[in-house]
C-alpha atoms as a PDB file:
ATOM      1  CA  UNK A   1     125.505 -29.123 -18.163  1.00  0.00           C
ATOM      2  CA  UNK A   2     125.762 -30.243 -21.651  1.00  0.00           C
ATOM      3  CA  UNK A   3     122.543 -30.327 -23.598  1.00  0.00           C
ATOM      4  CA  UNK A   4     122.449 -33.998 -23.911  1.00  0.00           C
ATOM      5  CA  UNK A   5     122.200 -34.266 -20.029  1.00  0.00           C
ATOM      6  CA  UNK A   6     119.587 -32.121 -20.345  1.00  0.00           C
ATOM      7  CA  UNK A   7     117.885 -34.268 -22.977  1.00  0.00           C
ATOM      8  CA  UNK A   8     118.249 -37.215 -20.808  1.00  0.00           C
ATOM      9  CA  UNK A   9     116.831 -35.694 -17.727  1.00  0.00           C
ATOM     10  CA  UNK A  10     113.503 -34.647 -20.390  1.00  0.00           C
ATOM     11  CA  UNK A  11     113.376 -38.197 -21.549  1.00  0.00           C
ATOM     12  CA  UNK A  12     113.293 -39.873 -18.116  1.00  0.00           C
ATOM     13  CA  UNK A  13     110.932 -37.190 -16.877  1.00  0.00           C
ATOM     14  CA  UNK A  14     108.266 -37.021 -19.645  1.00  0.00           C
ATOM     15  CA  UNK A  15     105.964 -39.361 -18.316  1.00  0.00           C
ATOM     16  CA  UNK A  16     105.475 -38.193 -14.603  1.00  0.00           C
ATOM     17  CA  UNK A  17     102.822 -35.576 -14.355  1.00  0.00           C
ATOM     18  CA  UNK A  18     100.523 -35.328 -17.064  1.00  0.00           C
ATOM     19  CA  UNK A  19     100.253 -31.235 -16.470  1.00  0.00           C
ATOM     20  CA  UNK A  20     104.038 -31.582 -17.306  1.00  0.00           C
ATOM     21  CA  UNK A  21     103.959 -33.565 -20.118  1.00  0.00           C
ATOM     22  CA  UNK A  22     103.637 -31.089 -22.877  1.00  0.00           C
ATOM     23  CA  UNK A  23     106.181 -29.258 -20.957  1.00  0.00           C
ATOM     24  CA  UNK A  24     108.506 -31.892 -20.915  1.00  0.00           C
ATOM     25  CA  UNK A  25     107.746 -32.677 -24.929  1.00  0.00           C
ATOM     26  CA  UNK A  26     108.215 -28.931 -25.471  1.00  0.00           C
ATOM     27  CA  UNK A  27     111.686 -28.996 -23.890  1.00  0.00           C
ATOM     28  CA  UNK A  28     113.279 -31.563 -25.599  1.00  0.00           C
ATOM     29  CA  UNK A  29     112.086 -30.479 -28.887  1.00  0.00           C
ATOM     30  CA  UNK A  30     113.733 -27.159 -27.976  1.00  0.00           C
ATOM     31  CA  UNK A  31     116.740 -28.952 -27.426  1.00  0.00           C
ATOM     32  CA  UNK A  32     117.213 -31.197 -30.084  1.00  0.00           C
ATOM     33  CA  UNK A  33     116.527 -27.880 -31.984  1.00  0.00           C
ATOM     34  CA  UNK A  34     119.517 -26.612 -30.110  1.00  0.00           C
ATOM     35  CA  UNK A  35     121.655 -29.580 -31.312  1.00  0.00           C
ATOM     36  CA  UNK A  36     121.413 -31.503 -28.552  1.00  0.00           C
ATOM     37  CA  UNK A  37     123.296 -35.034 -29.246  1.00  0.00           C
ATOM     38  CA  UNK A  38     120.960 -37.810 -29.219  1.00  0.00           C
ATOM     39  CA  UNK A  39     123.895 -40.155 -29.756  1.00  0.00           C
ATOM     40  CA  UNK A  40     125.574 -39.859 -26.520  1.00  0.00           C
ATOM     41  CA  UNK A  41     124.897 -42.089 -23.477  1.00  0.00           C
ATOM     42  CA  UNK A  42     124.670 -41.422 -20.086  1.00  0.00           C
ATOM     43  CA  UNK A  43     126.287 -43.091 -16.949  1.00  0.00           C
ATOM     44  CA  UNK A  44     124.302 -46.156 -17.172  1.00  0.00           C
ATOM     45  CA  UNK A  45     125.470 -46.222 -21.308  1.00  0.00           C
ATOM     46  CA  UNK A  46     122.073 -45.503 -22.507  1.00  0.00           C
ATOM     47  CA  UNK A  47     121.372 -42.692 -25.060  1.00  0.00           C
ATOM     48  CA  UNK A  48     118.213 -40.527 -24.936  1.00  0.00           C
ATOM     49  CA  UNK A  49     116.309 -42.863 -27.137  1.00  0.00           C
ATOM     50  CA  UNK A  50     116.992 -46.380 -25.557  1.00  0.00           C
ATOM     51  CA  UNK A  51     115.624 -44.854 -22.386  1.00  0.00           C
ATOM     52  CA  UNK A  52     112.416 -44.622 -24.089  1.00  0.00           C
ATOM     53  CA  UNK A  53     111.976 -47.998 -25.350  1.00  0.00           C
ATOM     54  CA  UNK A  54     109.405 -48.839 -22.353  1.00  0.00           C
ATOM     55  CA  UNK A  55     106.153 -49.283 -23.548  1.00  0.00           C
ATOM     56  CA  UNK A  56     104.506 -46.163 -22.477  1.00  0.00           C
ATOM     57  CA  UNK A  57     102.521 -43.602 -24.960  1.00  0.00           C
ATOM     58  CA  UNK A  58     104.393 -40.542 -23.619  1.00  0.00           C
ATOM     59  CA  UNK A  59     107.760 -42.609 -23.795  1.00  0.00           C
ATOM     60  CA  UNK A  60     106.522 -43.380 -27.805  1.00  0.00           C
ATOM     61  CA  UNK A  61     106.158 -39.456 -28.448  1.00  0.00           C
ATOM     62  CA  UNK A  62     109.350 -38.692 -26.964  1.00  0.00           C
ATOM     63  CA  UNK A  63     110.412 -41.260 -28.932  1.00  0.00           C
ATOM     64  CA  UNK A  64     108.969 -40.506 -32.202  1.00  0.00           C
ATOM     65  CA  UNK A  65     110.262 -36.636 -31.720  1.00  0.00           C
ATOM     66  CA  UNK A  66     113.648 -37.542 -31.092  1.00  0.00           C
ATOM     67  CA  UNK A  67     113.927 -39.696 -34.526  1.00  0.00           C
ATOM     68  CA  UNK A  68     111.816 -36.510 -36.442  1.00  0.00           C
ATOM     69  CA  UNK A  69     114.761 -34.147 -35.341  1.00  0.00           C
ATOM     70  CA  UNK A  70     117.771 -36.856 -35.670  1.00  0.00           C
ATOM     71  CA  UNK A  71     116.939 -39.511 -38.206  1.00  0.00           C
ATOM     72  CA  UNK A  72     119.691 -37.947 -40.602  1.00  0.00           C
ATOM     73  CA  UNK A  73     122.194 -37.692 -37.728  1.00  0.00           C
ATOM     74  CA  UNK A  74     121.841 -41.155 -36.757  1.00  0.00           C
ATOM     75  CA  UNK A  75     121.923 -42.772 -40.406  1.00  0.00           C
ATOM     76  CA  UNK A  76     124.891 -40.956 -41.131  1.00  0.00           C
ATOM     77  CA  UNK A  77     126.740 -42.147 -37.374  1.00  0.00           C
ATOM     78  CA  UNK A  78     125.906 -45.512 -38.409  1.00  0.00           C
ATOM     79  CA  UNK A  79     127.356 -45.427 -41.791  1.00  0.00           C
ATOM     80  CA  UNK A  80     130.205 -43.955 -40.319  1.00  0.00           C
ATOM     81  CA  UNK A  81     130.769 -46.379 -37.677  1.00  0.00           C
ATOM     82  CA  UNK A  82     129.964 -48.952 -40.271  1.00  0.00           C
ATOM     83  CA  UNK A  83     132.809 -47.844 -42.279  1.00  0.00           C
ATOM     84  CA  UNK A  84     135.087 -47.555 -38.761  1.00  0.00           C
ATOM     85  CA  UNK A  85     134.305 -51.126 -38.124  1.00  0.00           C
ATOM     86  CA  UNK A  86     132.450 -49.799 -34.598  1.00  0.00           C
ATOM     87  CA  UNK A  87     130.189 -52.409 -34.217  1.00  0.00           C
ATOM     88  CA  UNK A  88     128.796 -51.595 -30.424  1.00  0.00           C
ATOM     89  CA  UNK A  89     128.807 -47.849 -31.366  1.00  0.00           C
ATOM     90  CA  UNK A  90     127.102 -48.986 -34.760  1.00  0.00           C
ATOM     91  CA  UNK A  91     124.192 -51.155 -33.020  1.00  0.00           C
ATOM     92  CA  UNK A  92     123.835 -48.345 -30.764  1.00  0.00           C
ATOM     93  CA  UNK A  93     122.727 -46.216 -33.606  1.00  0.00           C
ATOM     94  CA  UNK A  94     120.683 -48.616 -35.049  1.00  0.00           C
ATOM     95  CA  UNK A  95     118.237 -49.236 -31.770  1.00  0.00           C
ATOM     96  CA  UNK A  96     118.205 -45.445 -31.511  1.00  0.00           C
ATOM     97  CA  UNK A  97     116.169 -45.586 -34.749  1.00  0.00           C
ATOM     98  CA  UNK A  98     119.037 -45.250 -37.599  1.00  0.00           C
ATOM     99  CA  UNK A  99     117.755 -47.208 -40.862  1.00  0.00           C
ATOM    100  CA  UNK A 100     119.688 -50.724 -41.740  1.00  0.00           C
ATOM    101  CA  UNK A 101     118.493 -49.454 -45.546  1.00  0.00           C
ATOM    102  CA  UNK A 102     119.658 -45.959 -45.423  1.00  0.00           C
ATOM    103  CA  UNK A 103     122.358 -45.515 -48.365  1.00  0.00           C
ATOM    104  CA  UNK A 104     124.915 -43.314 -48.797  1.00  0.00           C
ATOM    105  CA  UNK A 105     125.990 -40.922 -51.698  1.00  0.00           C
ATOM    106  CA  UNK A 106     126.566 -43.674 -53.420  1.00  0.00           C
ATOM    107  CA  UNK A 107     123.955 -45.916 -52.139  1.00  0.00           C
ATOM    108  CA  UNK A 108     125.794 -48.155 -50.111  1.00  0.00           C
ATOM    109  CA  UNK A 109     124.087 -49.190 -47.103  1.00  0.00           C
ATOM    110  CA  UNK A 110     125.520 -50.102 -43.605  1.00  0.00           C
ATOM    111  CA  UNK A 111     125.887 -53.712 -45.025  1.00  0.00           C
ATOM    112  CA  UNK A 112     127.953 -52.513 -48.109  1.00  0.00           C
ATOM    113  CA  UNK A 113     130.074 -50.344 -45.895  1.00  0.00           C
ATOM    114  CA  UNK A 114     131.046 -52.531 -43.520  1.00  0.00           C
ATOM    115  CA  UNK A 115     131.790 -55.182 -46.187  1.00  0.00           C
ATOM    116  CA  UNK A 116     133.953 -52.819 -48.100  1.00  0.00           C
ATOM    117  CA  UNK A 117     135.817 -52.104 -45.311  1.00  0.00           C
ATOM    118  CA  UNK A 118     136.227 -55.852 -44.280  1.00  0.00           C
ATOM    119  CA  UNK A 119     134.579 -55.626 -40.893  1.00  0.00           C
ATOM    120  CA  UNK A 120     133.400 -59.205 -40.753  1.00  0.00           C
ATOM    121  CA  UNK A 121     131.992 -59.043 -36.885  1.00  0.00           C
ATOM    122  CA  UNK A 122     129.742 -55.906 -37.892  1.00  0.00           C
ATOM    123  CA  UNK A 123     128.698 -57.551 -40.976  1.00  0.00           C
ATOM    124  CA  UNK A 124     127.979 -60.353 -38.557  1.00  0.00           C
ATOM    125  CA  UNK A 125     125.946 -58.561 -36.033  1.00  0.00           C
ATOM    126  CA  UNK A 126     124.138 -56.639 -39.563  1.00  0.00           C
ATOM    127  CA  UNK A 127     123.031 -59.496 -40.673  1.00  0.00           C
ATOM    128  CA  UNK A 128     121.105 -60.510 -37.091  1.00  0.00           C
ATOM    129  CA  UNK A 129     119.510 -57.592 -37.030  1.00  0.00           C
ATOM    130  CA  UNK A 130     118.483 -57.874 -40.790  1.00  0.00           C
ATOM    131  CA  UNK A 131     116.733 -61.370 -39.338  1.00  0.00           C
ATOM    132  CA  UNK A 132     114.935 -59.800 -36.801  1.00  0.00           C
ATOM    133  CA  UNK A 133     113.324 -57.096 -38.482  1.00  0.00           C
ATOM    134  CA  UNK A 134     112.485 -59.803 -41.378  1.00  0.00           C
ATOM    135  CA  UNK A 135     114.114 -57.592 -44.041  1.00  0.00           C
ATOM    136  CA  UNK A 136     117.305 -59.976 -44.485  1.00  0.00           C
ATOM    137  CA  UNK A 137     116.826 -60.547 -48.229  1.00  0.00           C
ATOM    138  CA  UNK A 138     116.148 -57.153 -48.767  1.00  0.00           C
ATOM    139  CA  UNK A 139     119.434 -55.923 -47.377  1.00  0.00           C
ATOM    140  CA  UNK A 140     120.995 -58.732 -49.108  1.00  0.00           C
ATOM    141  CA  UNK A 141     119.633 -57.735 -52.395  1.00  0.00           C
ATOM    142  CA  UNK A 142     120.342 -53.971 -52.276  1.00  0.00           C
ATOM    143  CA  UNK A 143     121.874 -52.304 -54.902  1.00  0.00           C
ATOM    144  CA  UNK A 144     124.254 -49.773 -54.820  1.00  0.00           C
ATOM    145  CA  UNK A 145     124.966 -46.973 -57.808  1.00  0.00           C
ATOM    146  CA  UNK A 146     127.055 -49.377 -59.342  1.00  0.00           C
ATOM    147  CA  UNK A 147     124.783 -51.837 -59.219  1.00  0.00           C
ATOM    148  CA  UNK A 148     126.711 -54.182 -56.749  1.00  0.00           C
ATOM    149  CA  UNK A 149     124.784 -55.819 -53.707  1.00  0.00           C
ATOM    150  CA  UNK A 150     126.828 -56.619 -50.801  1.00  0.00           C
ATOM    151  CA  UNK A 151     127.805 -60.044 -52.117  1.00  0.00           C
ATOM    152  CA  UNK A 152     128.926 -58.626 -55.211  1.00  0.00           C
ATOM    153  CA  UNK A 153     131.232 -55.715 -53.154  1.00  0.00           C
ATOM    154  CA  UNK A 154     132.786 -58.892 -51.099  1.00  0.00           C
ATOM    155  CA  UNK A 155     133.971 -60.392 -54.719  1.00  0.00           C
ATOM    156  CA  UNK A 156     134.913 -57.129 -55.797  1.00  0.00           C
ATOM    157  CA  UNK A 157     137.367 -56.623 -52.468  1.00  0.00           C
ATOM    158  CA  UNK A 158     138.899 -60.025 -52.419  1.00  0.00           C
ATOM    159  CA  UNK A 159     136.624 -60.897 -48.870  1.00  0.00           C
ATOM    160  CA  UNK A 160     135.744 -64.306 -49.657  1.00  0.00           C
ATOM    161  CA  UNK A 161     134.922 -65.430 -46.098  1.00  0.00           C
ATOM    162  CA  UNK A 162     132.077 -62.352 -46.323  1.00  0.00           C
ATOM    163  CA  UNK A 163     130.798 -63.397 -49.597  1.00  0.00           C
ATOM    164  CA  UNK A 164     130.788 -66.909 -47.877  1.00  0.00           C
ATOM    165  CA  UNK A 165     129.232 -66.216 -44.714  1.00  0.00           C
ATOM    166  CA  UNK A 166     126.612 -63.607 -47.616  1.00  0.00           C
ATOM    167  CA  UNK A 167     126.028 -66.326 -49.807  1.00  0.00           C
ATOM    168  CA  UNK A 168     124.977 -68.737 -47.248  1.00  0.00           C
ATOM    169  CA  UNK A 169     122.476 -66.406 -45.442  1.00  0.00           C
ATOM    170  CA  UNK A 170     120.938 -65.342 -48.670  1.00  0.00           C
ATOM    171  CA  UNK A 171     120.057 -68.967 -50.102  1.00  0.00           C
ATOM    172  CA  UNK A 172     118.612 -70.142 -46.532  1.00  0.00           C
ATOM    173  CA  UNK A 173     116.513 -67.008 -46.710  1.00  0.00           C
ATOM    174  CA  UNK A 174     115.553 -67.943 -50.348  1.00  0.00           C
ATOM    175  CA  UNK A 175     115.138 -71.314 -49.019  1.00  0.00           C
ATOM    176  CA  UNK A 176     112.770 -70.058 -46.398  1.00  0.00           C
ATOM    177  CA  UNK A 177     110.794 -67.828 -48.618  1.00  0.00           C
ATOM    178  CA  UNK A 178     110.176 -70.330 -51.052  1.00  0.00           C
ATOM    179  CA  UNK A 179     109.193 -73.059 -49.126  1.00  0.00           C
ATOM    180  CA  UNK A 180     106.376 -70.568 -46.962  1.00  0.00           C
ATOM    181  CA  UNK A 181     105.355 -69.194 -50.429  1.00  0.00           C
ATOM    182  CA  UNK A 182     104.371 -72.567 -52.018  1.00  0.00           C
ATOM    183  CA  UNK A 183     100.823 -72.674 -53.422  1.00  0.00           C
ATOM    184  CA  UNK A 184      98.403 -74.705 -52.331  1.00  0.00           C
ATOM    185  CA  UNK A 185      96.398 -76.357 -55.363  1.00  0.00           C
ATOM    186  CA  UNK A 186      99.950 -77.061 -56.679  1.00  0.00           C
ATOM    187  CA  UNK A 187      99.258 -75.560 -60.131  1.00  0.00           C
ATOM    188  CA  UNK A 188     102.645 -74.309 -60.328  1.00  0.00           C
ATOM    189  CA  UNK A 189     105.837 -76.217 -61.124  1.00  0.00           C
ATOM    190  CA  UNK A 190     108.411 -76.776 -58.376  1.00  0.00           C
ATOM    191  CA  UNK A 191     111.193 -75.701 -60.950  1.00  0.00           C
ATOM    192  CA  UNK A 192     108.888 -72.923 -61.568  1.00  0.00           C
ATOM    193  CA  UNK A 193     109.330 -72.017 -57.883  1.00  0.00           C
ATOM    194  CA  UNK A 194     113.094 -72.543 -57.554  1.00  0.00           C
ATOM    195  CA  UNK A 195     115.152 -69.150 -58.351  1.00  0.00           C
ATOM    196  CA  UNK A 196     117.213 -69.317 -61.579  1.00  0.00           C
ATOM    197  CA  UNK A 197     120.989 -68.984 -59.393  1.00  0.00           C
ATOM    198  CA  UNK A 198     120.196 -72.087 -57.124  1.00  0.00           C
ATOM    199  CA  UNK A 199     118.980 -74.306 -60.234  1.00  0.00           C
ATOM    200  CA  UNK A 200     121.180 -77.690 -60.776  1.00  0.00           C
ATOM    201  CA  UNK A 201     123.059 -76.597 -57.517  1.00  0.00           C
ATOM    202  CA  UNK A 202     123.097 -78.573 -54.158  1.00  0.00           C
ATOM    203  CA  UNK A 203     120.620 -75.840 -52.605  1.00  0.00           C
ATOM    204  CA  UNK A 204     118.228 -76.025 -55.610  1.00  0.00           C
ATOM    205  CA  UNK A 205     118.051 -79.941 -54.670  1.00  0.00           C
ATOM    206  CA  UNK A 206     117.180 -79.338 -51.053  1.00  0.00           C
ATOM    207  CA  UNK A 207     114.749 -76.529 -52.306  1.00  0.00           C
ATOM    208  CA  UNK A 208     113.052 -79.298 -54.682  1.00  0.00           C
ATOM    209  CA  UNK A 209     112.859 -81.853 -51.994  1.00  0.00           C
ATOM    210  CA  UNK A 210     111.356 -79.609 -49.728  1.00  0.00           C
ATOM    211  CA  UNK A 211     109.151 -78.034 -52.229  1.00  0.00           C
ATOM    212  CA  UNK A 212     107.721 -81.647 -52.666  1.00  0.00           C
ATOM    213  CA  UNK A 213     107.296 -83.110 -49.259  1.00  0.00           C
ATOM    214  CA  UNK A 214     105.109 -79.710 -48.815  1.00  0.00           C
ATOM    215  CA  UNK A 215     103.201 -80.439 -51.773  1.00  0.00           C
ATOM    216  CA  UNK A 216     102.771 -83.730 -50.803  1.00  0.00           C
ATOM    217  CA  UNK A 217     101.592 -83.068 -47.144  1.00  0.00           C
ATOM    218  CA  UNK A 218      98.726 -80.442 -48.387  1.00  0.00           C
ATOM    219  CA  UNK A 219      97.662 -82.668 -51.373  1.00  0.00           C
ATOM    220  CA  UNK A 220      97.224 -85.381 -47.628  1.00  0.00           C
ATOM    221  CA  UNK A 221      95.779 -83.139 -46.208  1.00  0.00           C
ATOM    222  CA  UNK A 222      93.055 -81.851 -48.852  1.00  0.00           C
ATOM    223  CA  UNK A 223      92.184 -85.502 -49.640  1.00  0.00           C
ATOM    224  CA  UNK A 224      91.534 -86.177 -45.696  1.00  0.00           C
ATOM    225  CA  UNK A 225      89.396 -82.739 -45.385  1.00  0.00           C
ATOM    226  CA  UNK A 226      87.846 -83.573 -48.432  1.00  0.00           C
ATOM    227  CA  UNK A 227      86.650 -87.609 -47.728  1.00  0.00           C
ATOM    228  CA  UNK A 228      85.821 -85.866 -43.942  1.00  0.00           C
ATOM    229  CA  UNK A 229      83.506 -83.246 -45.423  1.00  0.00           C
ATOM    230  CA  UNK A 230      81.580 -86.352 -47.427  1.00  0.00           C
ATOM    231  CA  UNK A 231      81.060 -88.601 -44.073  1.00  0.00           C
ATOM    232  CA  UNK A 232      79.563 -86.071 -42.614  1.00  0.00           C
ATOM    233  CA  UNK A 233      77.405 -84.500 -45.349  1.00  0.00           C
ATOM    234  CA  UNK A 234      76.496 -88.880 -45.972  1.00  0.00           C
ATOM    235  CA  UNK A 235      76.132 -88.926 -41.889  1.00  0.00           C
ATOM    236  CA  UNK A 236      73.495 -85.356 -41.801  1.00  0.00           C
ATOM    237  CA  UNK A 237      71.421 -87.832 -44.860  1.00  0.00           C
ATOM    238  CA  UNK A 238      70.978 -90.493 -42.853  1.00  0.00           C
ATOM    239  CA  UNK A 239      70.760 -89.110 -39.462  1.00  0.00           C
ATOM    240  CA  UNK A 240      67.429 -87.469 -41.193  1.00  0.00           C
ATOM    241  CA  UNK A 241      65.184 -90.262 -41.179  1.00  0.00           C
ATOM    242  CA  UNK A 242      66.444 -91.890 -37.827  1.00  0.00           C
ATOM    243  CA  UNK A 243      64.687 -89.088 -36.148  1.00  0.00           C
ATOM    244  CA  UNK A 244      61.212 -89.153 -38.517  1.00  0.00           C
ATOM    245  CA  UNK A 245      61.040 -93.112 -37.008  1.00  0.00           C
ATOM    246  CA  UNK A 246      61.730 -91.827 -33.411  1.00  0.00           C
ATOM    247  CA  UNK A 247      58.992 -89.050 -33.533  1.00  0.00           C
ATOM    248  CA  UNK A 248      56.423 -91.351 -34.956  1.00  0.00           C
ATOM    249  CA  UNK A 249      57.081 -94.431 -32.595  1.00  0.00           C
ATOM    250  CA  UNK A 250      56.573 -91.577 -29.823  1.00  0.00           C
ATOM    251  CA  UNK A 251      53.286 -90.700 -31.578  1.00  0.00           C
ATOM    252  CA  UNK A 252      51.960 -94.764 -31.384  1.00  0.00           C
ATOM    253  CA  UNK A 253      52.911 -94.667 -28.150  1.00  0.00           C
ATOM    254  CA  UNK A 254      50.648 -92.115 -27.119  1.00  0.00           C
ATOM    255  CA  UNK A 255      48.152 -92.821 -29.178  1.00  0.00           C
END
């Protein structure tokens, strides 16, 4: 059998017996040593790594010792699918634990590659993943040796649909970001807040208005907590001598 059958069968196993366990950790380590392909799935298309997604300790050391041994195997298989235009086989490497910000020689990520190359579904597919690891701007702001992020490769290539579809992601993320990152005591200017490329544009508008209606809801909002906090410090003051009469009408009473 080939050695990534093997390292299937050690994956699925490793979490059985606890006697076995370090048996079973032992093994695949051996195996990956061997060059055992952590890329390849099995009959129900799953690689060696998917099958340990379950949340189970064991299945996270497995885990974690497959990436230790392949990491640089599976960045490069992503690039290179990346730059094939492979977008299943390119995902696949991805959830086995390849990095969306691993670079190149050259320090083009996935995104660059696959933008260079024109692969607009993979750039597609990229750029959900980017949103659900929350990194999005990030990928959309890295640099390659030349400088160049992935917006400026789609200019430099002639893909105006990808610097389009670019574009538009990165100012709602901006848009996002700034809006979450407004301050509360509203010391700071909304210009102030509003990055220098989507001033005096249509965006930069929406980002103002936004901005504003924020401010304008917590400055509500501190003035209600604020005339709430005096009614009841005024309430505690004259709740106070209410109860000194009630004590000492008890006290005539009984006297």
């Amino acid at each position: 059998m080939m050695g990534c059958v093997a390292l299937h069968w050690v994956t699925c196993n490793g979490h059985t017996a606890a006697s076995k366990q370090k048996q079973y950790m032992s093994t695949a380590e051996l195996l990956l040593k061997s060059g055992a392909d952590v890329t390849i799935p099995d009959n129900g298309d799953k690689t060696p790594i998917e099958l340990t997604l379950s949340p189970c300790p064991v299945f996270n050391d497995m885990r974690l010792t497959i990436l230790k041994h392949k990491k640089k195997i599976l960045n490069e298989n992503l690039l290179q699918y990346c730059q094939e235009g492979n977008a299943d086989l390119a995902m696949r490497m991805h959830r086995a634990g390849a990095d969306l910000g691993c670079g190149d020689w050259l320090n083009d990520t996935p995104l660059h590659v696959s933008v260079t190359f024109g692969h607009i579904v993979l750039v597609e597919r990229l750029l959900e993943a980017g949103k659900i690891e929350r990194r999005l701007l990030s990928l959309l702001d890295a640099r390659s040796v030349d400088g160049l992020t992935p917006i400026d490769t789609a200019h430099k290539w002639g893909y105006r649909r990808i610097a389009s579809i670019l574009q538009r992601e990165r100012q709602e993320q901006v848009l996002k970001d700034m809006v979450s990152r407004i301050t509360q005591d509203g010391t700071t200017t909304i210009n102030a807040k509003i990055p220098p490329e989507l001033r005096g544009t249509l965006l930069g508008h929406q980002v103002a208005k936004q901005l504003k209606q924020q401010q304008s809801r917590q400055k509500r909002m501190v003035k209600l907590l604020r005339l709430e906090q005096r009614m009841n410090k005024k309430g505690s003051i004259e709740k106070k001598p209410l109860e000194i009469q009630n004590k000492s009408s008890q006290l005539c009473v009984i006297a």
